[in-house]
C-alpha atoms as a PDB file:
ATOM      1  CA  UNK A   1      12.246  -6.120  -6.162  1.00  0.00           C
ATOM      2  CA  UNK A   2      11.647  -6.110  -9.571  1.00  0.00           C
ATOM      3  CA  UNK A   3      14.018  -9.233 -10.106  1.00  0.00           C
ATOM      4  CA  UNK A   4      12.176 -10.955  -7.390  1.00  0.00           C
ATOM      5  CA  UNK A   5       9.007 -10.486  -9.206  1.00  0.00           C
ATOM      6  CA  UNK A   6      10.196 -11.200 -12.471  1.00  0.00           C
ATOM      7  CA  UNK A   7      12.010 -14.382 -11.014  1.00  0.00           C
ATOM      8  CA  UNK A   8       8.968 -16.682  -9.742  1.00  0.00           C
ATOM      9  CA  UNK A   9       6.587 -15.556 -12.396  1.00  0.00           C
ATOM     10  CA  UNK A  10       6.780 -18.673 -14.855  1.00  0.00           C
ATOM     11  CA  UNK A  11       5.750 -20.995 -12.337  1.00  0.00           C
ATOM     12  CA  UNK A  12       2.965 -18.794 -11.142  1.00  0.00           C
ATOM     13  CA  UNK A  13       1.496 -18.145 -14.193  1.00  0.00           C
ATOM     14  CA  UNK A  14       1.913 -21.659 -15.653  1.00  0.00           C
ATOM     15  CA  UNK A  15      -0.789 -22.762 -12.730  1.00  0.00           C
ATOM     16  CA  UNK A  16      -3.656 -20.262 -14.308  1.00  0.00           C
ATOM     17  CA  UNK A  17      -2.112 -21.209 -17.875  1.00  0.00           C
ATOM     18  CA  UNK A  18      -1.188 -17.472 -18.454  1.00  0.00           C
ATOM     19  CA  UNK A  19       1.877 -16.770 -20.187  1.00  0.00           C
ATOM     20  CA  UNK A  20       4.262 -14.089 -18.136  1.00  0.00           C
ATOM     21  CA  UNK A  21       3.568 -10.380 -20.362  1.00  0.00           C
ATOM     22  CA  UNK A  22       4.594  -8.089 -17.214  1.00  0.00           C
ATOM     23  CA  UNK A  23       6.699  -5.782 -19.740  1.00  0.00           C
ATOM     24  CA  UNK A  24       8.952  -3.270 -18.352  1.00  0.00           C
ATOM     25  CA  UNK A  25       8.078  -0.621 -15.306  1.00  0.00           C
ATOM     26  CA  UNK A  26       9.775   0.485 -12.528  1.00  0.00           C
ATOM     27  CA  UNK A  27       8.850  -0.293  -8.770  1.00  0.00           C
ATOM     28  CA  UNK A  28       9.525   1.763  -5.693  1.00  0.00           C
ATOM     29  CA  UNK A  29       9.412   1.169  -2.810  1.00  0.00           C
ATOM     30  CA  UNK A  30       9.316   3.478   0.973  1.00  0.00           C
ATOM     31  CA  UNK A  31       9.018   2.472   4.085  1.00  0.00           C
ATOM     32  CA  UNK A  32       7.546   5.269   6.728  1.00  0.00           C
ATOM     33  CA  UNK A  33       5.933   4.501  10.126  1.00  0.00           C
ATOM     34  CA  UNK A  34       5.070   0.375  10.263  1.00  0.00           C
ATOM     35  CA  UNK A  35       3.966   0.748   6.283  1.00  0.00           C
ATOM     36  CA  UNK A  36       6.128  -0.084   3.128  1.00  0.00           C
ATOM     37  CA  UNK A  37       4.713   1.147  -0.208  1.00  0.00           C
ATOM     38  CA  UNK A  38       5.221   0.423  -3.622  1.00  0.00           C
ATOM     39  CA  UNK A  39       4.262   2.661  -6.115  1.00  0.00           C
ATOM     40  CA  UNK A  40       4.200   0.666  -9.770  1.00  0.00           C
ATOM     41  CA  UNK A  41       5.332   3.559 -11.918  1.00  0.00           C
ATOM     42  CA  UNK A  42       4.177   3.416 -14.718  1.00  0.00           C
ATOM     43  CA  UNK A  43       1.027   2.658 -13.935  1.00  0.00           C
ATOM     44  CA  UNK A  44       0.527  -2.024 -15.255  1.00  0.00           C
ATOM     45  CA  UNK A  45      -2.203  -2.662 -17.616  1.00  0.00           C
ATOM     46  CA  UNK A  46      -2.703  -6.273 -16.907  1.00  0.00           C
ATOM     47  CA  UNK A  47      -2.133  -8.489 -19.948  1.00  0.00           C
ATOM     48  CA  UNK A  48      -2.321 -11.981 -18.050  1.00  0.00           C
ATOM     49  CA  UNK A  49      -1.115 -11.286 -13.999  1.00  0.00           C
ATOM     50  CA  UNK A  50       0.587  -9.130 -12.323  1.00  0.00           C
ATOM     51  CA  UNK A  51       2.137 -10.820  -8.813  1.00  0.00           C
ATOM     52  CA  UNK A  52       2.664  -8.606  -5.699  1.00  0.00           C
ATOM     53  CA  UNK A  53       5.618  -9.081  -3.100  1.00  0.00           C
ATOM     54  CA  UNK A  54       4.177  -6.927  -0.632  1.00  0.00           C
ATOM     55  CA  UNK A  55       7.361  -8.144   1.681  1.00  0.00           C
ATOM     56  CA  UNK A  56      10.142  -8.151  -0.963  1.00  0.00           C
ATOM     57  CA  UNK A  57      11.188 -11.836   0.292  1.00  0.00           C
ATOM     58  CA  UNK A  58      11.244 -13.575  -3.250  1.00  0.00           C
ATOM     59  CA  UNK A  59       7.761 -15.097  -2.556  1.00  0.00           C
ATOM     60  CA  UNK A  60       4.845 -14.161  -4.815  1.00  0.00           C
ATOM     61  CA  UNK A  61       1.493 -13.014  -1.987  1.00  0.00           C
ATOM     62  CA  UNK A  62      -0.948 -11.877  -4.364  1.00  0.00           C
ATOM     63  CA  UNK A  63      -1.616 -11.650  -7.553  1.00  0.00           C
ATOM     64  CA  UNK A  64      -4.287  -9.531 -10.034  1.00  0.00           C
ATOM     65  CA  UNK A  65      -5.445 -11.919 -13.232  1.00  0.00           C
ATOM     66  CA  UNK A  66      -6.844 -11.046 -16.226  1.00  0.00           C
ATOM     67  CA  UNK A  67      -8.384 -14.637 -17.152  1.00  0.00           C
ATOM     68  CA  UNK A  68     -10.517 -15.306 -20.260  1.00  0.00           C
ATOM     69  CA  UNK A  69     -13.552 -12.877 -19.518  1.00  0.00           C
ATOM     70  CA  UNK A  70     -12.631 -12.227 -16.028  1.00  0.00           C
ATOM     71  CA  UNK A  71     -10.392 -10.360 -13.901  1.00  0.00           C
ATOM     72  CA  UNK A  72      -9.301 -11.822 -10.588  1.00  0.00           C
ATOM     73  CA  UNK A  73      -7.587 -11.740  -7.356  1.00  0.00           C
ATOM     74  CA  UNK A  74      -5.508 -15.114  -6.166  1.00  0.00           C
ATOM     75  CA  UNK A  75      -3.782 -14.781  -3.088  1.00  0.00           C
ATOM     76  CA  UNK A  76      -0.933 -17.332  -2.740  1.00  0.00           C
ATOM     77  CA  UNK A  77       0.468 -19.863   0.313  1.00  0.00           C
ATOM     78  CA  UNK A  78       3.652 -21.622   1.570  1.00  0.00           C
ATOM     79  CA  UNK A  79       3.362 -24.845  -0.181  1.00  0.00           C
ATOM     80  CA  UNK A  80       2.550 -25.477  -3.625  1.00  0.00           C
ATOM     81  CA  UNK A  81       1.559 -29.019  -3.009  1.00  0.00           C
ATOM     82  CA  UNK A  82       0.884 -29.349  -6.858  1.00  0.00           C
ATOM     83  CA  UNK A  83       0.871 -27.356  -9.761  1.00  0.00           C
ATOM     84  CA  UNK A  84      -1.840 -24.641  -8.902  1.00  0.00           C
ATOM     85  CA  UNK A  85      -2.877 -26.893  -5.517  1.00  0.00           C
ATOM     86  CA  UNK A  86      -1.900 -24.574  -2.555  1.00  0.00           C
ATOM     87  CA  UNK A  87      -1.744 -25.278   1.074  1.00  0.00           C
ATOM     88  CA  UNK A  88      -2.177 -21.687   1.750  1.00  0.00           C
ATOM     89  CA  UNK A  89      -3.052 -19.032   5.366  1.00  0.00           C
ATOM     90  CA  UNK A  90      -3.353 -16.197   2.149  1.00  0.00           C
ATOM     91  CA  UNK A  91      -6.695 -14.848   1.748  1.00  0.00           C
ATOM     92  CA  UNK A  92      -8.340 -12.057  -0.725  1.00  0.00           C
ATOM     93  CA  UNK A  93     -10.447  -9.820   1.008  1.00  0.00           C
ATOM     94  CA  UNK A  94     -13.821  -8.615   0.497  1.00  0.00           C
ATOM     95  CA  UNK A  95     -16.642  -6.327   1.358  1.00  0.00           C
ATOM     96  CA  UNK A  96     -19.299  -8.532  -0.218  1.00  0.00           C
ATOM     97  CA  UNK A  97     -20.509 -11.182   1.855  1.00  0.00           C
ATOM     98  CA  UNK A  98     -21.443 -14.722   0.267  1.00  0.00           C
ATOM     99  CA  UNK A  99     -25.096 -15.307   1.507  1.00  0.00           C
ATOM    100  CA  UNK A 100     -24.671 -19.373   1.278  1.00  0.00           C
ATOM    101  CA  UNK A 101     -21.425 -19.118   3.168  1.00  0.00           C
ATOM    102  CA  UNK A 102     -22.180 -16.354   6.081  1.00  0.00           C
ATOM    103  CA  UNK A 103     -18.897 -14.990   7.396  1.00  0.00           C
ATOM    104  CA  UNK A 104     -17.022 -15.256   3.527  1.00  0.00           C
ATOM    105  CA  UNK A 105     -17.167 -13.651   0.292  1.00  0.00           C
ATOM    106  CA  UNK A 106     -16.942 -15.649  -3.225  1.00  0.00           C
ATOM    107  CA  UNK A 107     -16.038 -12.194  -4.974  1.00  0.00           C
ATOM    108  CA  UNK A 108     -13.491  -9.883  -4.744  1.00  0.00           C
ATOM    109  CA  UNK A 109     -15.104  -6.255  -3.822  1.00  0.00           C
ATOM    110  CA  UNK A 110     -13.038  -3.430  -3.130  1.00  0.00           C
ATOM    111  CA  UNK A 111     -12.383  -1.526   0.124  1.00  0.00           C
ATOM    112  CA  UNK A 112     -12.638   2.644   0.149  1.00  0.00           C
ATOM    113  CA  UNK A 113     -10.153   4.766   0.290  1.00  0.00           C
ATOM    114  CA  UNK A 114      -9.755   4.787   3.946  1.00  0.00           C
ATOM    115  CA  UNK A 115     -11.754   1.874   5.166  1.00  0.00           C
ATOM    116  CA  UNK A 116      -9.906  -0.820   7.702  1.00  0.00           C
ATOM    117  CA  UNK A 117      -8.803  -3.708   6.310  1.00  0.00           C
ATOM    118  CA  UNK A 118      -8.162  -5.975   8.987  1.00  0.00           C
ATOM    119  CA  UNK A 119      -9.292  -9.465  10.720  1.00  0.00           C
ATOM    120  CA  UNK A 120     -12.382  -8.594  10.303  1.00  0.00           C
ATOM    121  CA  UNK A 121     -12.609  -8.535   6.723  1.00  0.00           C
ATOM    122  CA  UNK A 122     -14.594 -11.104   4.869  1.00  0.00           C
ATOM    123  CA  UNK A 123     -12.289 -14.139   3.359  1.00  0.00           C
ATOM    124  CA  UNK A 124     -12.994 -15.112   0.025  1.00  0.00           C
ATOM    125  CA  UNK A 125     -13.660 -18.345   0.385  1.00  0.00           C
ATOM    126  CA  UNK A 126     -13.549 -19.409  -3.376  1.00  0.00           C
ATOM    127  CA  UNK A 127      -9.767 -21.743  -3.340  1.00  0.00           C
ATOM    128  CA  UNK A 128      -8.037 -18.024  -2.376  1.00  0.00           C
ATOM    129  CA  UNK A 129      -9.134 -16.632  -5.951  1.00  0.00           C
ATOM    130  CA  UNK A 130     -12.042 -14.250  -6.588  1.00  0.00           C
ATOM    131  CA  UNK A 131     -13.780 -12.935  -9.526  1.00  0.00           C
ATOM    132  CA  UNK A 132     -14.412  -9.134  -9.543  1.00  0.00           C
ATOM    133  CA  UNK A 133     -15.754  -8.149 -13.100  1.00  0.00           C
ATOM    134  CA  UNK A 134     -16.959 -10.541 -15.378  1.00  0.00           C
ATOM    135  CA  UNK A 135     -18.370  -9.906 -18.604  1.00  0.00           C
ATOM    136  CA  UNK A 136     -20.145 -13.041 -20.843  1.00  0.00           C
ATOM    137  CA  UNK A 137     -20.537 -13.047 -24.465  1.00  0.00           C
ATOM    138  CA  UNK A 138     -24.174 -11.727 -24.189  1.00  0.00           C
ATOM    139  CA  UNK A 139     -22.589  -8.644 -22.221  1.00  0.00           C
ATOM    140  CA  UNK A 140     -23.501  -9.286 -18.931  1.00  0.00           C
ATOM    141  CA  UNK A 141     -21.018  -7.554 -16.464  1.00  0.00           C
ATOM    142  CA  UNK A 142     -20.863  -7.241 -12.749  1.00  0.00           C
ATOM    143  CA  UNK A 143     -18.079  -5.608 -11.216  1.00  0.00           C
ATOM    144  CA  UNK A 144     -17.312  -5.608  -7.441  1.00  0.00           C
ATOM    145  CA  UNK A 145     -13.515  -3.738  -7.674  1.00  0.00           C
ATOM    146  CA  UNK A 146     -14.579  -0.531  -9.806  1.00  0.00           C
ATOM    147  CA  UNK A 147     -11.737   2.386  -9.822  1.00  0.00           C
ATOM    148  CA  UNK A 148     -10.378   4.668  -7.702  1.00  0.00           C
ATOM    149  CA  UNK A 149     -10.505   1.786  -4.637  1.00  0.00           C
ATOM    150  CA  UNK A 150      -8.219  -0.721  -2.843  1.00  0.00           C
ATOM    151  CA  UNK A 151      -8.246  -4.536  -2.726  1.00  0.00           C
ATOM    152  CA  UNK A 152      -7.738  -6.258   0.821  1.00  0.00           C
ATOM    153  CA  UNK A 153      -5.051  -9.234   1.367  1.00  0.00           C
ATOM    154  CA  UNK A 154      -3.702 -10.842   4.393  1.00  0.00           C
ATOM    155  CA  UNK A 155      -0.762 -13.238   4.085  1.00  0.00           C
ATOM    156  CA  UNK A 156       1.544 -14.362   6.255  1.00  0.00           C
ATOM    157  CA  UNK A 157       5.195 -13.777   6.409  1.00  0.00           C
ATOM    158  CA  UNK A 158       7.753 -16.443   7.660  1.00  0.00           C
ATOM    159  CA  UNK A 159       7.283 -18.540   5.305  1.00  0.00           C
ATOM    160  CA  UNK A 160       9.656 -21.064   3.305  1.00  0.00           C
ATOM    161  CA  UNK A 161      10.244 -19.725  -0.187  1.00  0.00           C
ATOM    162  CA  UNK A 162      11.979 -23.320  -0.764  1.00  0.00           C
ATOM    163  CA  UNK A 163       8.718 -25.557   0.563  1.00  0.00           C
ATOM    164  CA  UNK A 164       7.565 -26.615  -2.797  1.00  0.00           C
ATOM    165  CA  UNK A 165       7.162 -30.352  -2.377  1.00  0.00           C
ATOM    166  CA  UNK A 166       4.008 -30.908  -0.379  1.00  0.00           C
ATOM    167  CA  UNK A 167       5.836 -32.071   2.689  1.00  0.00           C
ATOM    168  CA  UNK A 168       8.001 -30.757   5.743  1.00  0.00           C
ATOM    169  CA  UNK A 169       6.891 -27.910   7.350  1.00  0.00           C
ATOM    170  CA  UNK A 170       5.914 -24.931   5.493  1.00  0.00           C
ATOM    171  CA  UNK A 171       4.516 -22.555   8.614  1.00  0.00           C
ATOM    172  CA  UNK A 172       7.936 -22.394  10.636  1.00  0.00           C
ATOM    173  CA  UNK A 173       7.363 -20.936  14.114  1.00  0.00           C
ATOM    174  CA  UNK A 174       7.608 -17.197  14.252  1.00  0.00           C
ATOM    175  CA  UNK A 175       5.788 -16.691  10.911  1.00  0.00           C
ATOM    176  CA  UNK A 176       3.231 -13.826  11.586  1.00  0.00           C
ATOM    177  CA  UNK A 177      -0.230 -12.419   9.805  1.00  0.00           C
ATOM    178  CA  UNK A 178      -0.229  -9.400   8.035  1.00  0.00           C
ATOM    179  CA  UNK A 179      -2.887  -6.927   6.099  1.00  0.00           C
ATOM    180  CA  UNK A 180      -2.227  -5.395   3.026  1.00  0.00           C
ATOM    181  CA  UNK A 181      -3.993  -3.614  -0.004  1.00  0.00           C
ATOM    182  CA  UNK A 182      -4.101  -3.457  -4.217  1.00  0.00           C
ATOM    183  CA  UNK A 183      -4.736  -0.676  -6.073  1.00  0.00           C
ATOM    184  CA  UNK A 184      -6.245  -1.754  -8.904  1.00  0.00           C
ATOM    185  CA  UNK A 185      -8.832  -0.335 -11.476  1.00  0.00           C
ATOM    186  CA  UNK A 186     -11.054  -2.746 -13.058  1.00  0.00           C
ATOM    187  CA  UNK A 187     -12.356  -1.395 -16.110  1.00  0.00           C
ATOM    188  CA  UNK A 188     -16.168  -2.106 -17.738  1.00  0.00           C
ATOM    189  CA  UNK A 189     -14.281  -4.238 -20.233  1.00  0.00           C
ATOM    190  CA  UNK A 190     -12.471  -6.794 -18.335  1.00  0.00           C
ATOM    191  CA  UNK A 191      -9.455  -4.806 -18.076  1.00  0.00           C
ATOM    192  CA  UNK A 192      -7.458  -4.203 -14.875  1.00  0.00           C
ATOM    193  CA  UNK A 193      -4.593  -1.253 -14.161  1.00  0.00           C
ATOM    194  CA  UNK A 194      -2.506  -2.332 -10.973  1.00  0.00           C
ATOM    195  CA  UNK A 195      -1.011   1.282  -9.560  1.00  0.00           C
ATOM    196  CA  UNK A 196       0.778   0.350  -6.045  1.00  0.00           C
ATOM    197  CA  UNK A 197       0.411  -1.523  -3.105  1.00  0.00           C
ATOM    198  CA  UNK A 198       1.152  -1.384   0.712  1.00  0.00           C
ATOM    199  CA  UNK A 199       1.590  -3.533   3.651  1.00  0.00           C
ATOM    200  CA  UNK A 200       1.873  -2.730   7.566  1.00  0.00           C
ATOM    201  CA  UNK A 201       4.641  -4.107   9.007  1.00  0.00           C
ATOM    202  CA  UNK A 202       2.798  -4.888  12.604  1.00  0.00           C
ATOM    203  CA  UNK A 203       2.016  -8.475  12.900  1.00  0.00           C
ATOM    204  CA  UNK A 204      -1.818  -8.610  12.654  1.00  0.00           C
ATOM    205  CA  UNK A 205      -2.971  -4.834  13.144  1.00  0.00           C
ATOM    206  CA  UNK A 206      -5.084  -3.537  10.197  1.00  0.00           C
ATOM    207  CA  UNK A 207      -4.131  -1.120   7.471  1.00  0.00           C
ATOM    208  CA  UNK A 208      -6.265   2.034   5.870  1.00  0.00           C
ATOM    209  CA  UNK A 209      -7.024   1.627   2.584  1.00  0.00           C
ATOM    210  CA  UNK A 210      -5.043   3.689   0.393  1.00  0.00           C
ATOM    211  CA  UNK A 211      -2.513   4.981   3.270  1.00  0.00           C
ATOM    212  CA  UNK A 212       0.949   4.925   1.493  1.00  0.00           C
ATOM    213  CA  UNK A 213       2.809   5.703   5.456  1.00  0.00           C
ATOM    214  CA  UNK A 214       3.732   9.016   4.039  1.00  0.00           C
ATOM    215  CA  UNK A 215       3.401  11.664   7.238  1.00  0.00           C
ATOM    216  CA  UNK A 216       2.258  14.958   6.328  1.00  0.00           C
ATOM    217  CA  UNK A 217       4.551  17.687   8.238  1.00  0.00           C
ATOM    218  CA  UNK A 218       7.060  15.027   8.647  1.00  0.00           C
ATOM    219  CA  UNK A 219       9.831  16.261   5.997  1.00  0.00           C
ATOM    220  CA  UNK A 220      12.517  14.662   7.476  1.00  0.00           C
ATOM    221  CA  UNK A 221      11.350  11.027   6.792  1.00  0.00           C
ATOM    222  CA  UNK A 222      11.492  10.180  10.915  1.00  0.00           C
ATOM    223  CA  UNK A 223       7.874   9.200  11.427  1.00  0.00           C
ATOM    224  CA  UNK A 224       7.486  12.029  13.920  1.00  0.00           C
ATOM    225  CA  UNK A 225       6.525  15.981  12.697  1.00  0.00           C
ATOM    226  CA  UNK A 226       8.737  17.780  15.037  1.00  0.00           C
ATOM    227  CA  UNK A 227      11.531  19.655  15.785  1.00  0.00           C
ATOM    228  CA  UNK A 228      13.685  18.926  13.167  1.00  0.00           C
ATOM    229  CA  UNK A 229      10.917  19.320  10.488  1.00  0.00           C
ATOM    230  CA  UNK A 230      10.592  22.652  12.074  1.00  0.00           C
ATOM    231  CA  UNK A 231      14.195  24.138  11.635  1.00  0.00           C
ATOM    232  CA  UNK A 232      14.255  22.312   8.192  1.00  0.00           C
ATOM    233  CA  UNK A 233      11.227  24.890   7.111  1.00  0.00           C
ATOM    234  CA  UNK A 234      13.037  27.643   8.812  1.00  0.00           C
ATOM    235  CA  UNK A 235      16.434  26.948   8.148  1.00  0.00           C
ATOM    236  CA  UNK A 236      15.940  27.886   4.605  1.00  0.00           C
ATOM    237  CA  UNK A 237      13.177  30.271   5.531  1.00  0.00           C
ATOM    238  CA  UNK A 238      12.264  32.481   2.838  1.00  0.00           C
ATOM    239  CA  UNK A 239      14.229  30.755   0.349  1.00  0.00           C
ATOM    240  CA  UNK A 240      13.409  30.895  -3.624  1.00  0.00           C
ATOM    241  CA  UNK A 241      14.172  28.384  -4.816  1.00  0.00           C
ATOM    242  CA  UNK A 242      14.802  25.869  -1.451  1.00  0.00           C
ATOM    243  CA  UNK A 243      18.452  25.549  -0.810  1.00  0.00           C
ATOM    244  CA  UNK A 244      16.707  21.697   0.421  1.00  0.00           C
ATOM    245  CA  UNK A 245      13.971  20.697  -1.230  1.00  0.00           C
ATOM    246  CA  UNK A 246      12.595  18.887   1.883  1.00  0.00           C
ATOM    247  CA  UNK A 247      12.324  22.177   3.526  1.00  0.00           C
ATOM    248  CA  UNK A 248       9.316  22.993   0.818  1.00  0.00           C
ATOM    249  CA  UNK A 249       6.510  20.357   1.299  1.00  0.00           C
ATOM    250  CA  UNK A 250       3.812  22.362  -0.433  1.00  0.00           C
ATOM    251  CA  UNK A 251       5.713  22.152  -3.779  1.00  0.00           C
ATOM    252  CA  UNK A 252       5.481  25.770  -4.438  1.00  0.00           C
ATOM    253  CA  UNK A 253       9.053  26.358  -5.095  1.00  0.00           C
ATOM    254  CA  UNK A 254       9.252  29.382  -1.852  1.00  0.00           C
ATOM    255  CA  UNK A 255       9.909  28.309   1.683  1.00  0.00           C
ATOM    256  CA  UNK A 256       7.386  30.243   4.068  1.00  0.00           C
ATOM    257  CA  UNK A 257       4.292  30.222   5.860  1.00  0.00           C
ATOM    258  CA  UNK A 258       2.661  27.333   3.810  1.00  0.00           C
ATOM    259  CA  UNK A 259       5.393  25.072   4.713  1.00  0.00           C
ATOM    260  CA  UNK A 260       5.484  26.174   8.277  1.00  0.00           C
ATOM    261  CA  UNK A 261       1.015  25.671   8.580  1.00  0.00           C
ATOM    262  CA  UNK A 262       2.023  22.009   7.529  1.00  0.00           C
ATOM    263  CA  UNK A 263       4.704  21.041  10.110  1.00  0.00           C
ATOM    264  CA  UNK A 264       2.169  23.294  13.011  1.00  0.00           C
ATOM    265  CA  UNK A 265      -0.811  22.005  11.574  1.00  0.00           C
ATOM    266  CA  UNK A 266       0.600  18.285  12.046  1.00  0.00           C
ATOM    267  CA  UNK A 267       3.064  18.639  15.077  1.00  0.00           C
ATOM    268  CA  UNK A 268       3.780  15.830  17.443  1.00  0.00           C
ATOM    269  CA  UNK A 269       2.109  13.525  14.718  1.00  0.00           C
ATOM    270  CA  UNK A 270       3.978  10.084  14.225  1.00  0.00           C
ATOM    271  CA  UNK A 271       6.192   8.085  16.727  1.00  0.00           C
ATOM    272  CA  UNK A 272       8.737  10.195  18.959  1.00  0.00           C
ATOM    273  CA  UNK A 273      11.923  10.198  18.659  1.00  0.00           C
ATOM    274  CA  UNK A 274      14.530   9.042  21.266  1.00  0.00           C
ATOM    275  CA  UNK A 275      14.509  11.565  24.160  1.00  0.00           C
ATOM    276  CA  UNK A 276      17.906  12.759  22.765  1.00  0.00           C
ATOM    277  CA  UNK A 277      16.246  14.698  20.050  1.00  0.00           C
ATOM    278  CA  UNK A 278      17.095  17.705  19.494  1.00  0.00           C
ATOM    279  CA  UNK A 279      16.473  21.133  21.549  1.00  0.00           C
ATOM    280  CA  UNK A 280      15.610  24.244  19.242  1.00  0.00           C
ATOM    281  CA  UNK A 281      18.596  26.937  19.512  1.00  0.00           C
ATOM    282  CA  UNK A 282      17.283  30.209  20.894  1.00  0.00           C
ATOM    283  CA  UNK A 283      17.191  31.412  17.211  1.00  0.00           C
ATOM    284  CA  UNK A 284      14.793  28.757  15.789  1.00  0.00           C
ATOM    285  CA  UNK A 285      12.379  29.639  19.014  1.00  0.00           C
ATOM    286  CA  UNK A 286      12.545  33.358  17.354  1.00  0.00           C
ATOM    287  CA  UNK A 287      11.989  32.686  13.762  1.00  0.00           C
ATOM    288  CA  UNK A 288       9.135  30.140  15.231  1.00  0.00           C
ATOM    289  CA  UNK A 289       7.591  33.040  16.860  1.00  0.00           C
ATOM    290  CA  UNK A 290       7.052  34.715  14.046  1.00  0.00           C
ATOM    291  CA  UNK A 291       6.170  32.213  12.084  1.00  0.00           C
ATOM    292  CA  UNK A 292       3.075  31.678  14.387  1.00  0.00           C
ATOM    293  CA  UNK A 293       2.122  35.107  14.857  1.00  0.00           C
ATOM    294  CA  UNK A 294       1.638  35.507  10.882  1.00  0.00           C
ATOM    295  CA  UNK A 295      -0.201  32.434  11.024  1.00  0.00           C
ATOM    296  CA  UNK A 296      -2.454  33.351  13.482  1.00  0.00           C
ATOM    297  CA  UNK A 297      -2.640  37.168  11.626  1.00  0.00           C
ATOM    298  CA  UNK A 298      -3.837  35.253   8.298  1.00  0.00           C
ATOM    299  CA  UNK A 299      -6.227  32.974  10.066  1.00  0.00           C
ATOM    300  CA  UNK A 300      -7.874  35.965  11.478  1.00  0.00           C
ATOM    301  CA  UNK A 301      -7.731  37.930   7.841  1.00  0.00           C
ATOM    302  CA  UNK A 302      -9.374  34.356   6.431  1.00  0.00           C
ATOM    303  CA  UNK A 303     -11.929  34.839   9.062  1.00  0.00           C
ATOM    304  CA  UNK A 304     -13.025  38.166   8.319  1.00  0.00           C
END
């Protein structure tokens, strides 16, 4: 992904006259449930932009700008129909509505960790790009993205990477609407820190701020905290260090009850599997058994 990025950034950049300074990081990426996430390790100080691919398709979606004495957020369309002149279905999201325009937002303004971002969202209604911190020469600043919270997209994908000319069709049937977010910190100094990003993968449902698709309980990766979870914790029950380090979700370096109050404290969370999953051997059912009863025993200790 990191070539894809890298790859469509002089064109990008050369419509907001900003020369390409990503430098080097690393990008990661999981999929989990309908959600892919990319973690942007280390975390980007933005020098000029930093472009998200939320999809991985080649084609730039977003991207966070640190302009003169502003940092924005510019989503990008199909068809570049000139330099910087998009024909575009992308819109930033907001949670700051535009009291000449009702219905939009002019400025970008985070979402919560946790809030819905979804159709519902406000649409930034300023050419797809909005200002959230701005700080004049006589110090001035306002600030609508902050730290510690997510910023909203929705872009399409389906698109034509190739459609650069202004002409043909650039929204092929098929091509669906999806909901996305930023993490980005905007500093009190017009300075911005992109940290990951996520999309859902369900045409048109909404996405939780901040939710990465990672299942707790769910150490097998399935999207489903079940069975298997289950004999993974007590497969290597009692086990310093983890013979499987999947069978030790709490981190602690000891397989036991900590592990197992995850998987029970989550069970049947996620998607099931195919009904050919498997059945716990009479032996798992036993070790289960006790699992629960010294859960239940230090519950009632906690409670005394």
């Amino acid at each position: 992904m990191r070539k894809q990025i890298e790859k469509r950034s002089g064109r990008h950049l050369a419509s907001y006259s900003a020369a390409a300074g990503l430098g080097a990081f690393a990008i990661g990426s999981h999929a989990q449930a309908a959600i892919v996430f990319t973690d942007v390790d280390p975390d980007q100080n933005v020098t000029s932009a930093f472009e998200v691919d939320f999809d991985g398709d080649g084609f730039i979606d977003a991207a966070v700008i640190k302009a003169g004495l502003t940092v924005q957020v510019r989503s990008f369309g199909f068809d570049e129909l000139t330099m910087g002149v998009w024909l575009t279905d992308n819109f930033t999201l907001s949670t700051l509505e535009d009291p000449s325009v009702p219905g939009t937002a002019y400025y970008a303004a985070s979402f919560a960790s946790g809030a819905l971002i979804d159709g519902a969202a406000l649409q930034v209604s300023k050419f797809g790009a909005s200002i959230g911190l701005r700080e004049t020469a006589g110090g001035f600043v306002y600030n609508f993205i902050g730290t510690g919270q997510f910023v909203g997209i929705q872009f399409e994908i389906g698109n034509d990477p190739g459609e650069t000319d202004g002409s043909g069709i650039d929204r092929p049937a098929g091509s669906t609407t999806h909901f996305g977010w930023i993490e980005v910190d905007a500093g009190p100094s017009v300075s911005a820190v992109v940290k990951s990003f996520a999309y859902e993968t369900v045409p048109n449902a909404g996405i939780l701020a901040g939710n990465t698709g990672v299942l707790d309980g769910d150490l097998n990766g399935d999207g489903f905290v079940g069975i298997e979870d289950l004999n993974l914790v007590l497969g290597d029950w009692n086990a310093s260090p983890p013979t499987d380090p999947a069978a030790d979700p709490t981190g602690d370096n000891f397989v036991g009850i900590e592990d197992l109050n995850l998987v029970l404290g989550n069970w049947n969370a996620g998607t099931p599997p195919a009904p050919s999953a498997l059945v716990p051997e009479p032996a798992t059912l036993v070790l289960l058994a006790a699992g629960l009863g010294a859960a239940a025993l230090r519950r009632r200790r906690e409670m005394v």
